[in-house]
PDB file of N, CA and C in Angstrom:
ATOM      1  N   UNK A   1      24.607  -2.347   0.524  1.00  0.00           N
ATOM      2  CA  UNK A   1      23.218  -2.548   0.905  1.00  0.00           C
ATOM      3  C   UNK A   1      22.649  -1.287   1.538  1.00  0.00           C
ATOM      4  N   UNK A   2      23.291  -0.897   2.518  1.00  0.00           N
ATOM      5  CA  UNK A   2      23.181   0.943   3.259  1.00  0.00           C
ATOM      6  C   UNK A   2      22.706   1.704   2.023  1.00  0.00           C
ATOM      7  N   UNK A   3      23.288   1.692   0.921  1.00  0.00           N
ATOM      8  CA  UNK A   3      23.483   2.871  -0.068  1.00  0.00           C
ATOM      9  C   UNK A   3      22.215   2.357  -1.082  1.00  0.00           C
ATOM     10  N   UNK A   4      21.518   1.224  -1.296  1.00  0.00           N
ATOM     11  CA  UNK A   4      20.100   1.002  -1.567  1.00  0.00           C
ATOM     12  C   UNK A   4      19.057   1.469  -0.656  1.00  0.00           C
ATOM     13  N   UNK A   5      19.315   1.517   0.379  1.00  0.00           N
ATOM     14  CA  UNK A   5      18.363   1.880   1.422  1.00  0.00           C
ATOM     15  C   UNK A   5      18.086   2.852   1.516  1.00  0.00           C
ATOM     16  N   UNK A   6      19.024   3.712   1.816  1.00  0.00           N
ATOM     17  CA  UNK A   6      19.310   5.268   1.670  1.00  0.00           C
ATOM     18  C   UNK A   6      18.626   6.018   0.395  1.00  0.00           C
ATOM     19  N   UNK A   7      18.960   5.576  -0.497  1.00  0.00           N
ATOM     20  CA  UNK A   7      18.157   5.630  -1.972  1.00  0.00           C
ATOM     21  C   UNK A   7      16.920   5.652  -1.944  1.00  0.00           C
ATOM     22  N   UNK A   8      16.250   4.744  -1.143  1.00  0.00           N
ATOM     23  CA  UNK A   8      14.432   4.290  -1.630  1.00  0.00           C
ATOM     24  C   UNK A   8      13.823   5.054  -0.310  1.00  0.00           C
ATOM     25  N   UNK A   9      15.219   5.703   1.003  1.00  0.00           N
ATOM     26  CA  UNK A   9      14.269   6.266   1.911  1.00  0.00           C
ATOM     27  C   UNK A   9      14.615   7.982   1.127  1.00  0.00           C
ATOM     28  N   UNK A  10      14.915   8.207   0.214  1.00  0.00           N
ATOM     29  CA  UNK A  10      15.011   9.687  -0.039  1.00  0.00           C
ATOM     30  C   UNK A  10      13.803   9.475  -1.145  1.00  0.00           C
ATOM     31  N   UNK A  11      14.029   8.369  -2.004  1.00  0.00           N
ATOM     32  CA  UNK A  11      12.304   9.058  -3.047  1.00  0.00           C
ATOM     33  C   UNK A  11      11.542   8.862  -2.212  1.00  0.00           C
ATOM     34  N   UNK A  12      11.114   8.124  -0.890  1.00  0.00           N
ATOM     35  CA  UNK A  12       9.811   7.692  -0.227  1.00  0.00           C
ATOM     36  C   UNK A  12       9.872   9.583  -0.071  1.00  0.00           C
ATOM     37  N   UNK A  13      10.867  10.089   0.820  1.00  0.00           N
ATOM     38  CA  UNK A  13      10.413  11.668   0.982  1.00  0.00           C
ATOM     39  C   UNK A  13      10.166  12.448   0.027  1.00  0.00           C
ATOM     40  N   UNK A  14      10.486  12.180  -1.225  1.00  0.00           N
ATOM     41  CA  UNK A  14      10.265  13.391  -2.083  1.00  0.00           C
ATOM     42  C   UNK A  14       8.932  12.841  -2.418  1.00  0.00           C
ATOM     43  N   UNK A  15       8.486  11.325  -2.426  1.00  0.00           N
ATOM     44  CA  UNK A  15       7.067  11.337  -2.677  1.00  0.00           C
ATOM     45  C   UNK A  15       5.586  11.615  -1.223  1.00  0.00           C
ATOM     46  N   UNK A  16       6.504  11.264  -0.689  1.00  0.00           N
ATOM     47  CA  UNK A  16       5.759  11.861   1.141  1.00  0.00           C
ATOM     48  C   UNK A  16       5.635  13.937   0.904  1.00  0.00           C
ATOM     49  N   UNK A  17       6.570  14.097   0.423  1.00  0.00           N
ATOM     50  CA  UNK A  17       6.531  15.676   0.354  1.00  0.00           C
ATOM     51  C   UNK A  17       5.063  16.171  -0.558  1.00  0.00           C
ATOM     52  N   UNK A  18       5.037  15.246  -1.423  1.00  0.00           N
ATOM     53  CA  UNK A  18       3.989  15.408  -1.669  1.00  0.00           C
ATOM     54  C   UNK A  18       2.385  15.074  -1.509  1.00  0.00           C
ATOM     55  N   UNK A  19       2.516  13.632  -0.793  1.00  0.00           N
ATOM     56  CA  UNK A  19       1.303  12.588  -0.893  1.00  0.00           C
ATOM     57  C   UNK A  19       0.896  12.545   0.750  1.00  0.00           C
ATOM     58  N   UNK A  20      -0.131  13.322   0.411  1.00  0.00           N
ATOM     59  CA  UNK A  20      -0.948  13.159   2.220  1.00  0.00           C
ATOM     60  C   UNK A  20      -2.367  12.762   2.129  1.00  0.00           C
ATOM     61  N   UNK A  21      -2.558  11.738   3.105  1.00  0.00           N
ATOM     62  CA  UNK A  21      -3.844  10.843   3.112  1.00  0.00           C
ATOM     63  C   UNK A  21      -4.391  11.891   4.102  1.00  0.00           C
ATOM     64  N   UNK A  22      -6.060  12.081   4.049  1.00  0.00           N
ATOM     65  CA  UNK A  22      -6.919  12.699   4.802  1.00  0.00           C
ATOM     66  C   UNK A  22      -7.925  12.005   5.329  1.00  0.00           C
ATOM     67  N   UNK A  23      -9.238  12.503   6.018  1.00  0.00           N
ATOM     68  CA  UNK A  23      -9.958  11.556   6.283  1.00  0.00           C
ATOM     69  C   UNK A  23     -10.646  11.043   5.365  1.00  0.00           C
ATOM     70  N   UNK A  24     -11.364  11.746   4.626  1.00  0.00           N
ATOM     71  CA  UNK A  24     -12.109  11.149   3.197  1.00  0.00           C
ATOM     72  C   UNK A  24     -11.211  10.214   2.762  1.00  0.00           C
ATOM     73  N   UNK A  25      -9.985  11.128   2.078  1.00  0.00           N
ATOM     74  CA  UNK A  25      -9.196   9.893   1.330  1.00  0.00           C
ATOM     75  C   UNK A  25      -7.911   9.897   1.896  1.00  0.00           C
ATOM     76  N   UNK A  26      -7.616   8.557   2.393  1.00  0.00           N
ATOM     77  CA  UNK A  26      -6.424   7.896   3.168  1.00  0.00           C
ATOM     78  C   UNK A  26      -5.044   7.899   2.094  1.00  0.00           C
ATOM     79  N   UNK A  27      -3.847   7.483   3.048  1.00  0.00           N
ATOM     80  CA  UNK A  27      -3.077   7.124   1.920  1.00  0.00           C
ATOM     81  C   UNK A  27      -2.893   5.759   1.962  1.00  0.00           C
ATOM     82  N   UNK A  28      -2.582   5.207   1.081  1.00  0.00           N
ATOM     83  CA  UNK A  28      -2.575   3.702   0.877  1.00  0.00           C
ATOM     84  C   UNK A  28      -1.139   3.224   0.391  1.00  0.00           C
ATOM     85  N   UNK A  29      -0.090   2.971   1.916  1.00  0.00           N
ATOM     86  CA  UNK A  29       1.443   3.210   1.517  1.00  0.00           C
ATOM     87  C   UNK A  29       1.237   1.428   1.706  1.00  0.00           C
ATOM     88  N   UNK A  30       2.395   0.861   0.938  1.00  0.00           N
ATOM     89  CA  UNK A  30       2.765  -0.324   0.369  1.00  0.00           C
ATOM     90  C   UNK A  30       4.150  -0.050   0.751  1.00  0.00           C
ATOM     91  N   UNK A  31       4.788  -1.222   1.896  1.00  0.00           N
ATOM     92  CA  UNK A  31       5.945  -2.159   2.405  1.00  0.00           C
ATOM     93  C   UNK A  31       6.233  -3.226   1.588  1.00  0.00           C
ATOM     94  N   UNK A  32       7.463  -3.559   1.340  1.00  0.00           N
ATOM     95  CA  UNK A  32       7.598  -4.753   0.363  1.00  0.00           C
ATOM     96  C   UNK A  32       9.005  -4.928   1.090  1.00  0.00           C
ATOM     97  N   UNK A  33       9.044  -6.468   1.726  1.00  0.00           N
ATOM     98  CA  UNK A  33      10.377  -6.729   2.167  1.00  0.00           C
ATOM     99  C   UNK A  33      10.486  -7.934   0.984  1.00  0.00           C
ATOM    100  N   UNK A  34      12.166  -8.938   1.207  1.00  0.00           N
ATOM    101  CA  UNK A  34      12.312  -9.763   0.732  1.00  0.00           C
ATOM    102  C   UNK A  34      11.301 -10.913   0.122  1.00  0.00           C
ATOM    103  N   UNK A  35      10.212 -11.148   1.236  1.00  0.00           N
ATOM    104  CA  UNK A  35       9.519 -12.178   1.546  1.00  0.00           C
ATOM    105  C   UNK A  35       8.239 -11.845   1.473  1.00  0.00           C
ATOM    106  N   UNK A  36       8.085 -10.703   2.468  1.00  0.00           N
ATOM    107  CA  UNK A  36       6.578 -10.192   2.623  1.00  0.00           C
ATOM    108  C   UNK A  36       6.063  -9.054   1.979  1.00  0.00           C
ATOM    109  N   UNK A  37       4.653  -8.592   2.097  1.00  0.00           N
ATOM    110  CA  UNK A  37       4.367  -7.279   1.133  1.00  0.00           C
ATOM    111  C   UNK A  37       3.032  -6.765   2.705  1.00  0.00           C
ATOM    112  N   UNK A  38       3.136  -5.849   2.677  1.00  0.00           N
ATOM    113  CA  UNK A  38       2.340  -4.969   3.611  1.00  0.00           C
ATOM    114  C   UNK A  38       1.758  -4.071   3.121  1.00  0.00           C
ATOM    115  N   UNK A  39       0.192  -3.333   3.215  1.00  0.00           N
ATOM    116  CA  UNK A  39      -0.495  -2.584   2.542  1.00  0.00           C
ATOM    117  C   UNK A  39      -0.901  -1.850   4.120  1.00  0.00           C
ATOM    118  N   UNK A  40      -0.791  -0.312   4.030  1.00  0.00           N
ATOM    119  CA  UNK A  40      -1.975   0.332   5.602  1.00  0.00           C
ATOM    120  C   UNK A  40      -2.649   1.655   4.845  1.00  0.00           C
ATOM    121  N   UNK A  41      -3.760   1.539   5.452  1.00  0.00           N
ATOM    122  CA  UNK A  41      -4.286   2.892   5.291  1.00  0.00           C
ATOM    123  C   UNK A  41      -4.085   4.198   6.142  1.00  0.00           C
ATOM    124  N   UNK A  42      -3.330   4.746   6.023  1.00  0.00           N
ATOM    125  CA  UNK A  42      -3.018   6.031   7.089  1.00  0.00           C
ATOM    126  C   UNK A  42      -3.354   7.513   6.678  1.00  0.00           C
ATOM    127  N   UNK A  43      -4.180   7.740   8.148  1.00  0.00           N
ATOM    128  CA  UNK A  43      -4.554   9.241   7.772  1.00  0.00           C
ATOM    129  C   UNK A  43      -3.653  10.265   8.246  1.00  0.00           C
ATOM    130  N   UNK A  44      -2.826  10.877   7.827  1.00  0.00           N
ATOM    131  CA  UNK A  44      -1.610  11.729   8.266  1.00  0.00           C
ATOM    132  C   UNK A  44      -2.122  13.024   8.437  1.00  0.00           C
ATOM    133  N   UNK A  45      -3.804  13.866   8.652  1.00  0.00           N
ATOM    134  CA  UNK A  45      -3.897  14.571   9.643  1.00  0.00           C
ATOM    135  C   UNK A  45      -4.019  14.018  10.798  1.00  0.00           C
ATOM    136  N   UNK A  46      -4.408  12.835  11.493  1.00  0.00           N
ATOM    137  CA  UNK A  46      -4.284  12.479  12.913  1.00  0.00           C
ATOM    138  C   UNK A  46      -3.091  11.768  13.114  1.00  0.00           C
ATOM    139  N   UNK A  47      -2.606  11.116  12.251  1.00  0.00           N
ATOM    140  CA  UNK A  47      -1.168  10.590  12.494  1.00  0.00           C
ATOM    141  C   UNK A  47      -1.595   9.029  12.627  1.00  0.00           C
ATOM    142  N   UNK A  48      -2.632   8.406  12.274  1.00  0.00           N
ATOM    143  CA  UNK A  48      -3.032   6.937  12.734  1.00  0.00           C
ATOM    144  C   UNK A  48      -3.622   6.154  11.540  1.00  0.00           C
ATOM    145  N   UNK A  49      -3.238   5.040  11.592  1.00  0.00           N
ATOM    146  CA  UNK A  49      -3.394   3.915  10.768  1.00  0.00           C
ATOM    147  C   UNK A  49      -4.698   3.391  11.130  1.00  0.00           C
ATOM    148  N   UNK A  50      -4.906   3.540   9.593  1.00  0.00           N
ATOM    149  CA  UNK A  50      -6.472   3.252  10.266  1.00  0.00           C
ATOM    150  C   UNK A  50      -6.891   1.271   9.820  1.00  0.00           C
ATOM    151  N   UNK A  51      -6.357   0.877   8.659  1.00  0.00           N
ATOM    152  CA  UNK A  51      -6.427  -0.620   8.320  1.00  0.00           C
ATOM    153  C   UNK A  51      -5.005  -1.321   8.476  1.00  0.00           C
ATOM    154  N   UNK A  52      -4.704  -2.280   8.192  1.00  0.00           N
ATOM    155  CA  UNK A  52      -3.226  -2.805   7.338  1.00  0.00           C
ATOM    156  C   UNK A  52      -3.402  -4.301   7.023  1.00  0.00           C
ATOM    157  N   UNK A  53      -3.372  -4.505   6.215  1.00  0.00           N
ATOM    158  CA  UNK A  53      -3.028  -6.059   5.627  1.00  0.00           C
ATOM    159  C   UNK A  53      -1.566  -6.126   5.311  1.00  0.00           C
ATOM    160  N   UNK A  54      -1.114  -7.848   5.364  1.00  0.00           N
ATOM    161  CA  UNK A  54      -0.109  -8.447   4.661  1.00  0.00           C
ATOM    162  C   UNK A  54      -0.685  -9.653   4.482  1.00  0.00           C
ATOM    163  N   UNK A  55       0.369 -10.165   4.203  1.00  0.00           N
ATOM    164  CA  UNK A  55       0.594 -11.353   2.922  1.00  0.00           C
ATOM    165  C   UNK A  55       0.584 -12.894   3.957  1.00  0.00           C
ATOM    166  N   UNK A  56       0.595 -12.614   5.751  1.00  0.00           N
ATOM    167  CA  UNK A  56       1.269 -13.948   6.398  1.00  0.00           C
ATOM    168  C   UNK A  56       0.332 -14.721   6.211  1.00  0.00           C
ATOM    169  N   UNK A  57      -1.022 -14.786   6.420  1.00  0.00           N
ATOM    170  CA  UNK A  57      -2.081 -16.322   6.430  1.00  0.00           C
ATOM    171  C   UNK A  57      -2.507 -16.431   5.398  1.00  0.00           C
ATOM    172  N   UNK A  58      -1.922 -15.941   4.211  1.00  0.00           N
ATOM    173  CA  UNK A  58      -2.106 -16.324   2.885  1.00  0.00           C
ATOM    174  C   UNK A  58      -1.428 -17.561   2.086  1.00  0.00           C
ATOM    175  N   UNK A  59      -2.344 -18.559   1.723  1.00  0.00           N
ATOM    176  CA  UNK A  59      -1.546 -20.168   1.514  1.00  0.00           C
ATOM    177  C   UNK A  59      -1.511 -20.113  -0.094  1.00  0.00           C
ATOM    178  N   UNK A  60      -1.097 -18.967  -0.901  1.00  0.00           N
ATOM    179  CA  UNK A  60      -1.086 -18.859  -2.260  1.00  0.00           C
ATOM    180  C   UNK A  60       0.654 -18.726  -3.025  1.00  0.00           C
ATOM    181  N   UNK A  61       1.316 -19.479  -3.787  1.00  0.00           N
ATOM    182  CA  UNK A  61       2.020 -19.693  -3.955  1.00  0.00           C
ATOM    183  C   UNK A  61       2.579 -18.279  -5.359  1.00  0.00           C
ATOM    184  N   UNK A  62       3.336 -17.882  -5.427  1.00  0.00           N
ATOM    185  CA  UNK A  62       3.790 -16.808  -6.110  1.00  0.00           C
ATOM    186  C   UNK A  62       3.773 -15.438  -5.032  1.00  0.00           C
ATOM    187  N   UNK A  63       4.528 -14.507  -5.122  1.00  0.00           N
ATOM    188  CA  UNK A  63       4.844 -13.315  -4.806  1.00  0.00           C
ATOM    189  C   UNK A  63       3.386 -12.520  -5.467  1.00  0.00           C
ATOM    190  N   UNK A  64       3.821 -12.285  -6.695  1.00  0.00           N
ATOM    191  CA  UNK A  64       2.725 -11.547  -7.058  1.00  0.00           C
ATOM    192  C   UNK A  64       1.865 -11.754  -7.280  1.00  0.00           C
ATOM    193  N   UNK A  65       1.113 -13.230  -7.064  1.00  0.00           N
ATOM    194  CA  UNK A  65      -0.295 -13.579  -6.267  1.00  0.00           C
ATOM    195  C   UNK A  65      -0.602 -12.849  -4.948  1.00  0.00           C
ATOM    196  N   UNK A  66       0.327 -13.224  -4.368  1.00  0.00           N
ATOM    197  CA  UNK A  66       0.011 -12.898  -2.900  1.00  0.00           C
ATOM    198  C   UNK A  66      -0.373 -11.025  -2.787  1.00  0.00           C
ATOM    199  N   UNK A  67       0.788 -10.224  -3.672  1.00  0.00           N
ATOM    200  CA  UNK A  67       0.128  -9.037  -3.427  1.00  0.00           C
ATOM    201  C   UNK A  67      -1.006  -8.606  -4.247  1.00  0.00           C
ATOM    202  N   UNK A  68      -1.779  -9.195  -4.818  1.00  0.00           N
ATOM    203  CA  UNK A  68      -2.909  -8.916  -5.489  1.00  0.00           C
ATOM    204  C   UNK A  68      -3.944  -8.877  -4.317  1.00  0.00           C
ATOM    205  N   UNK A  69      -3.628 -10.259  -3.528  1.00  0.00           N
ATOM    206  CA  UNK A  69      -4.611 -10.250  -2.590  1.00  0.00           C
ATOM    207  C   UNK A  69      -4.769  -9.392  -1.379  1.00  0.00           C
ATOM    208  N   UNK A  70      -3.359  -8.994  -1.527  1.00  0.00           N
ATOM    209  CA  UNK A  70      -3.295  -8.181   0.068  1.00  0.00           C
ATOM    210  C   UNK A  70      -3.650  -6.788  -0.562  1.00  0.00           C
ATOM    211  N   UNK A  71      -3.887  -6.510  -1.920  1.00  0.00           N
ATOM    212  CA  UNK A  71      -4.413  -5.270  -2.677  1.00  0.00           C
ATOM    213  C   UNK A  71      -5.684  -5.388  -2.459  1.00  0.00           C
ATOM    214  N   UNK A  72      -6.778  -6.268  -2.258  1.00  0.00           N
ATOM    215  CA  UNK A  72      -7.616  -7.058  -2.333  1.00  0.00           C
ATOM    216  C   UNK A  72      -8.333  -6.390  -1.124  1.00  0.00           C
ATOM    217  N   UNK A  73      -7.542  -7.412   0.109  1.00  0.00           N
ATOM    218  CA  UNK A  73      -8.116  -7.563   1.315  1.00  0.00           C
ATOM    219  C   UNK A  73      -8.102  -6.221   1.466  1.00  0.00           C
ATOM    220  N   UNK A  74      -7.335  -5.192   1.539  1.00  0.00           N
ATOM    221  CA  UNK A  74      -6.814  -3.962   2.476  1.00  0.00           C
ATOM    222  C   UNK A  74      -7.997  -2.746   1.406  1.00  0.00           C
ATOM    223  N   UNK A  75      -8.461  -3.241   0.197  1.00  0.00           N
ATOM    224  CA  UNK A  75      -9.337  -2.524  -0.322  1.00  0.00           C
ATOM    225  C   UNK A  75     -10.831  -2.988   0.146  1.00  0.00           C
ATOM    226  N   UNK A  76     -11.093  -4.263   0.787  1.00  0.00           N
ATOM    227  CA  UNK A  76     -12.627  -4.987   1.394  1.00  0.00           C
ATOM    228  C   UNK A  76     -12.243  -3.593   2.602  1.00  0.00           C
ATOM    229  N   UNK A  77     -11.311  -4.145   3.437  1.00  0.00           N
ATOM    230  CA  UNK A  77     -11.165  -3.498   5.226  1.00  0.00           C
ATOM    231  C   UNK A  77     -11.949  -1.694   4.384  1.00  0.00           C
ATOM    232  N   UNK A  78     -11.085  -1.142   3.589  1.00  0.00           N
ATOM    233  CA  UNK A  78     -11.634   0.340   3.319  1.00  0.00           C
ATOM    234  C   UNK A  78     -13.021   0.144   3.175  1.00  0.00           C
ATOM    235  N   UNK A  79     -13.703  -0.544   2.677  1.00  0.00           N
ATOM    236  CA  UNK A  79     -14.983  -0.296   1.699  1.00  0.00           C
ATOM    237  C   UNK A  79     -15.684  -0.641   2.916  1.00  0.00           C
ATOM    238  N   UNK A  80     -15.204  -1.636   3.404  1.00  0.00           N
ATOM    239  CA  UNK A  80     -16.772  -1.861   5.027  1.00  0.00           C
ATOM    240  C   UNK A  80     -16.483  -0.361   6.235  1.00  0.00           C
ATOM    241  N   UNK A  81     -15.468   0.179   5.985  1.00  0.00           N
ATOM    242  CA  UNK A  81     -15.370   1.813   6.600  1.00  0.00           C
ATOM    243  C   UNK A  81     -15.700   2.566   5.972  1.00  0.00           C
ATOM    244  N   UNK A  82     -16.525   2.771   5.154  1.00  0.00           N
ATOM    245  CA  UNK A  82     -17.450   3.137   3.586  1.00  0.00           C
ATOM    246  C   UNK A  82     -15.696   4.567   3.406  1.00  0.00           C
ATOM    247  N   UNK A  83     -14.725   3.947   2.926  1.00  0.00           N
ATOM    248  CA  UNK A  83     -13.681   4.855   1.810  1.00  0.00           C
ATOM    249  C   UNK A  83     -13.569   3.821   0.763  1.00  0.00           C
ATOM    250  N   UNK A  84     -13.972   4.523  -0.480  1.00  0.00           N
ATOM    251  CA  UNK A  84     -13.709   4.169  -1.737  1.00  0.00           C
ATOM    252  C   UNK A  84     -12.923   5.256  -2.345  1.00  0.00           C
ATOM    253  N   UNK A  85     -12.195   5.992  -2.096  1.00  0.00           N
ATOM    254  CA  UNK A  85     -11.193   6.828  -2.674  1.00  0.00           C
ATOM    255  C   UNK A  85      -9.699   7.030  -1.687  1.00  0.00           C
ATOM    256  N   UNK A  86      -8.608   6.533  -2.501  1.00  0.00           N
ATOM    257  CA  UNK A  86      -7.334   7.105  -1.540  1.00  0.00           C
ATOM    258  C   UNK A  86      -6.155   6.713  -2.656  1.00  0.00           C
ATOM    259  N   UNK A  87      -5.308   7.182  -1.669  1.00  0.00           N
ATOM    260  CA  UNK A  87      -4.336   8.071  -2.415  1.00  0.00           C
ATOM    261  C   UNK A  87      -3.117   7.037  -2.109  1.00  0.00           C
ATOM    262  N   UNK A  88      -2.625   6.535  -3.499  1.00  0.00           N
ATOM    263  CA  UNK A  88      -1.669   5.575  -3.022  1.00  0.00           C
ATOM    264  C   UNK A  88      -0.259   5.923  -3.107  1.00  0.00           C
ATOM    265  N   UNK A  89       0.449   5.375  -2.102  1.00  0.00           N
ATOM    266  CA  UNK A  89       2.185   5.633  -1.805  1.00  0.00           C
ATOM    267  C   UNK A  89       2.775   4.680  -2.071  1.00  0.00           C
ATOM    268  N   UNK A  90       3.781   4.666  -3.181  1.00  0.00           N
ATOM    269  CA  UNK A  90       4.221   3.402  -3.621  1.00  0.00           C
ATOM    270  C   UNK A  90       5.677   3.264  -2.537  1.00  0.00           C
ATOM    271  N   UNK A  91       5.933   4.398  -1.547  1.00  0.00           N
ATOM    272  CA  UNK A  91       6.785   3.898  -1.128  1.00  0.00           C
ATOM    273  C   UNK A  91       8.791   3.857  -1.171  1.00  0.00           C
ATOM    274  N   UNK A  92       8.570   4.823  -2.557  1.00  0.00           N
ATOM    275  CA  UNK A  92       9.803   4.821  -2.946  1.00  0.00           C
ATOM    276  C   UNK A  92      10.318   3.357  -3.444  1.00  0.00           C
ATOM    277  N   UNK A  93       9.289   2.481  -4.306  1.00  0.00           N
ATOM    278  CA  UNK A  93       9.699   1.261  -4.890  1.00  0.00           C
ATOM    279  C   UNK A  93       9.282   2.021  -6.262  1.00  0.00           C
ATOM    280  N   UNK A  94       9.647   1.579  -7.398  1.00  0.00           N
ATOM    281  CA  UNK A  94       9.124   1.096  -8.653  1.00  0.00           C
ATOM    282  C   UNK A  94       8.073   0.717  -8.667  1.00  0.00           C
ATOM    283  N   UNK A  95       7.103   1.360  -9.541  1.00  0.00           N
ATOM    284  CA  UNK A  95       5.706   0.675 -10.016  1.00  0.00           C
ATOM    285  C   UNK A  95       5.917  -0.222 -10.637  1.00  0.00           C
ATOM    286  N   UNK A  96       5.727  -1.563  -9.822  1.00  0.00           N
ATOM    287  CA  UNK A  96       6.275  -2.473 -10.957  1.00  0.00           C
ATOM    288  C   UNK A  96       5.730  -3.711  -9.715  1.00  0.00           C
ATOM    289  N   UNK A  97       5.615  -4.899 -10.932  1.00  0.00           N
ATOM    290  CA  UNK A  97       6.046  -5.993 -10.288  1.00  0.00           C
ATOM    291  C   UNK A  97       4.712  -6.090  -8.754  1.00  0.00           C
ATOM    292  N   UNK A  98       5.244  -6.061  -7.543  1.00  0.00           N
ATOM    293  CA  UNK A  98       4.457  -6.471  -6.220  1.00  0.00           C
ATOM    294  C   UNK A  98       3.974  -5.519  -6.001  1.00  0.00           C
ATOM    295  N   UNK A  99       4.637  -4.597  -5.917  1.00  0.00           N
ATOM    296  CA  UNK A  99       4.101  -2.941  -5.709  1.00  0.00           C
ATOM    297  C   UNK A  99       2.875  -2.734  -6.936  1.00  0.00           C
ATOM    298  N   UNK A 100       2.770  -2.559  -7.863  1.00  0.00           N
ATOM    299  CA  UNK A 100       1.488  -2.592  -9.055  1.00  0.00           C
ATOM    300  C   UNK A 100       0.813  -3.708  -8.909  1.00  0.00           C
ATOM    301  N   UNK A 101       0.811  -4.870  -7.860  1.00  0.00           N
ATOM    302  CA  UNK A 101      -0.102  -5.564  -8.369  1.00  0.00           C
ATOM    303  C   UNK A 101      -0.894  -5.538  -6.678  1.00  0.00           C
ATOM    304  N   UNK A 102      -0.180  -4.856  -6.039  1.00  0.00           N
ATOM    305  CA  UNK A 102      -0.916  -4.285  -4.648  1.00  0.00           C
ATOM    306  C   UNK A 102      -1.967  -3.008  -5.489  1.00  0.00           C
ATOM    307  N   UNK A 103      -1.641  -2.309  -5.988  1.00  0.00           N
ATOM    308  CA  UNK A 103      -2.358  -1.377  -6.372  1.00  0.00           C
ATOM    309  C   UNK A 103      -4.048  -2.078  -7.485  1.00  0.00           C
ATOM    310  N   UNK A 104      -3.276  -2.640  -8.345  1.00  0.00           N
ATOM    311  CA  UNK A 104      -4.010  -3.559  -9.273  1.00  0.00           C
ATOM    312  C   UNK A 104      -5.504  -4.336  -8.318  1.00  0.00           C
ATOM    313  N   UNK A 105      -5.228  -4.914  -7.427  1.00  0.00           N
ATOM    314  CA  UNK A 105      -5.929  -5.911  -6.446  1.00  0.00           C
ATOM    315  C   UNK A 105      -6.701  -4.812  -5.921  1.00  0.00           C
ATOM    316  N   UNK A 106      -6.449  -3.583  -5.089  1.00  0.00           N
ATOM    317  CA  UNK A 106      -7.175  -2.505  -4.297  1.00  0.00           C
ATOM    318  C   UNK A 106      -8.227  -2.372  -5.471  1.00  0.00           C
ATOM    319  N   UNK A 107      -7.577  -1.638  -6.828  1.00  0.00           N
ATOM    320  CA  UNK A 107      -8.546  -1.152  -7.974  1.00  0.00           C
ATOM    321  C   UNK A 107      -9.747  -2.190  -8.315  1.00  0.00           C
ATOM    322  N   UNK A 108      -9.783  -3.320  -8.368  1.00  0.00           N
ATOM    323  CA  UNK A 108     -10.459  -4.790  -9.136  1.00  0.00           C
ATOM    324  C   UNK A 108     -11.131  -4.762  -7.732  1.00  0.00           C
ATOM    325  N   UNK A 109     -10.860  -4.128  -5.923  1.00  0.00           N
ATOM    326  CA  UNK A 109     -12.102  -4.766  -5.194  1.00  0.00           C
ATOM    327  C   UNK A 109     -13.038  -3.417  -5.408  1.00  0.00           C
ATOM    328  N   UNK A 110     -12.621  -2.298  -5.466  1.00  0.00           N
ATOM    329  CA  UNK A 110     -13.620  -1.202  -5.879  1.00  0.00           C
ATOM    330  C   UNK A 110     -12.432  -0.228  -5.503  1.00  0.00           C
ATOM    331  N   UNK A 111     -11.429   0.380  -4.676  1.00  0.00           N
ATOM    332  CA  UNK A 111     -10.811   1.394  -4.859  1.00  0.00           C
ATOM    333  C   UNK A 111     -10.694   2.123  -5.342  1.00  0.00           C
ATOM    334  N   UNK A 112     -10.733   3.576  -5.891  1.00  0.00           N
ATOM    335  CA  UNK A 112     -10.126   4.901  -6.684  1.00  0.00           C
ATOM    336  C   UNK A 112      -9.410   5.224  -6.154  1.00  0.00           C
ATOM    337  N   UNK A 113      -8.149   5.381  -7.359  1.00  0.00           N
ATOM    338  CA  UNK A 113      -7.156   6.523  -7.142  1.00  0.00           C
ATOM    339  C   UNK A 113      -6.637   6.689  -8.579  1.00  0.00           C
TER     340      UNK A 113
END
């Protein structure tokens, strides 16, 4: 289990080496545990999170329902802080599956990236 972990925290750095949210455009990193899915907007010249949604007071049954919506919500929170452009961090997961449909949900409320 160590040696999965270890794994998804070395691509998160080789994709962190590259992917920095600013003020215009944030980064939009995606958490995905067993159960839950987490979306934040962070601006990594000040070092601070500026939104974050998850998945807990959501009464919708499926996984990848639920992260559509938390793609959803965490793209409304940007747009009433007038950002419609940012830069998404998948996190060192696979585009795939919860992770793409967090992204999918941001794009469908108005998001670019």
């Amino acid at each position: 289990m160590l040696e999965k972990q270890n794994k998804r925290a070395r691509r998160h750095q080789r994709i962190r080496a590259k992917v920095k949210g600013a003020e215009g455009s944030p980064r939009l990193c995606v958490f995905r545990s067993n159960q839950h899915i987490y979306a934040q907007l962070i601006n990594d010249e000040k070092g601070i999170v500026l939104e974050s949604s998850g998945d807990f007071a959501l009464k919708i049954d499926g996984k990848v329902k639920k992260a559509f919506e938390v793609g959803q919500a965490i793209a409304q929170k940007a747009l009433s802080k007038k950002i419609d452009k940012v830069i998404f961090d998948r996190g060192g997961y696979k585009y795939h599956g919860r992770v793409k449909a967090v992204a999918d949900g941001a794009r469908s409320a108005g998001l670019k990236f």
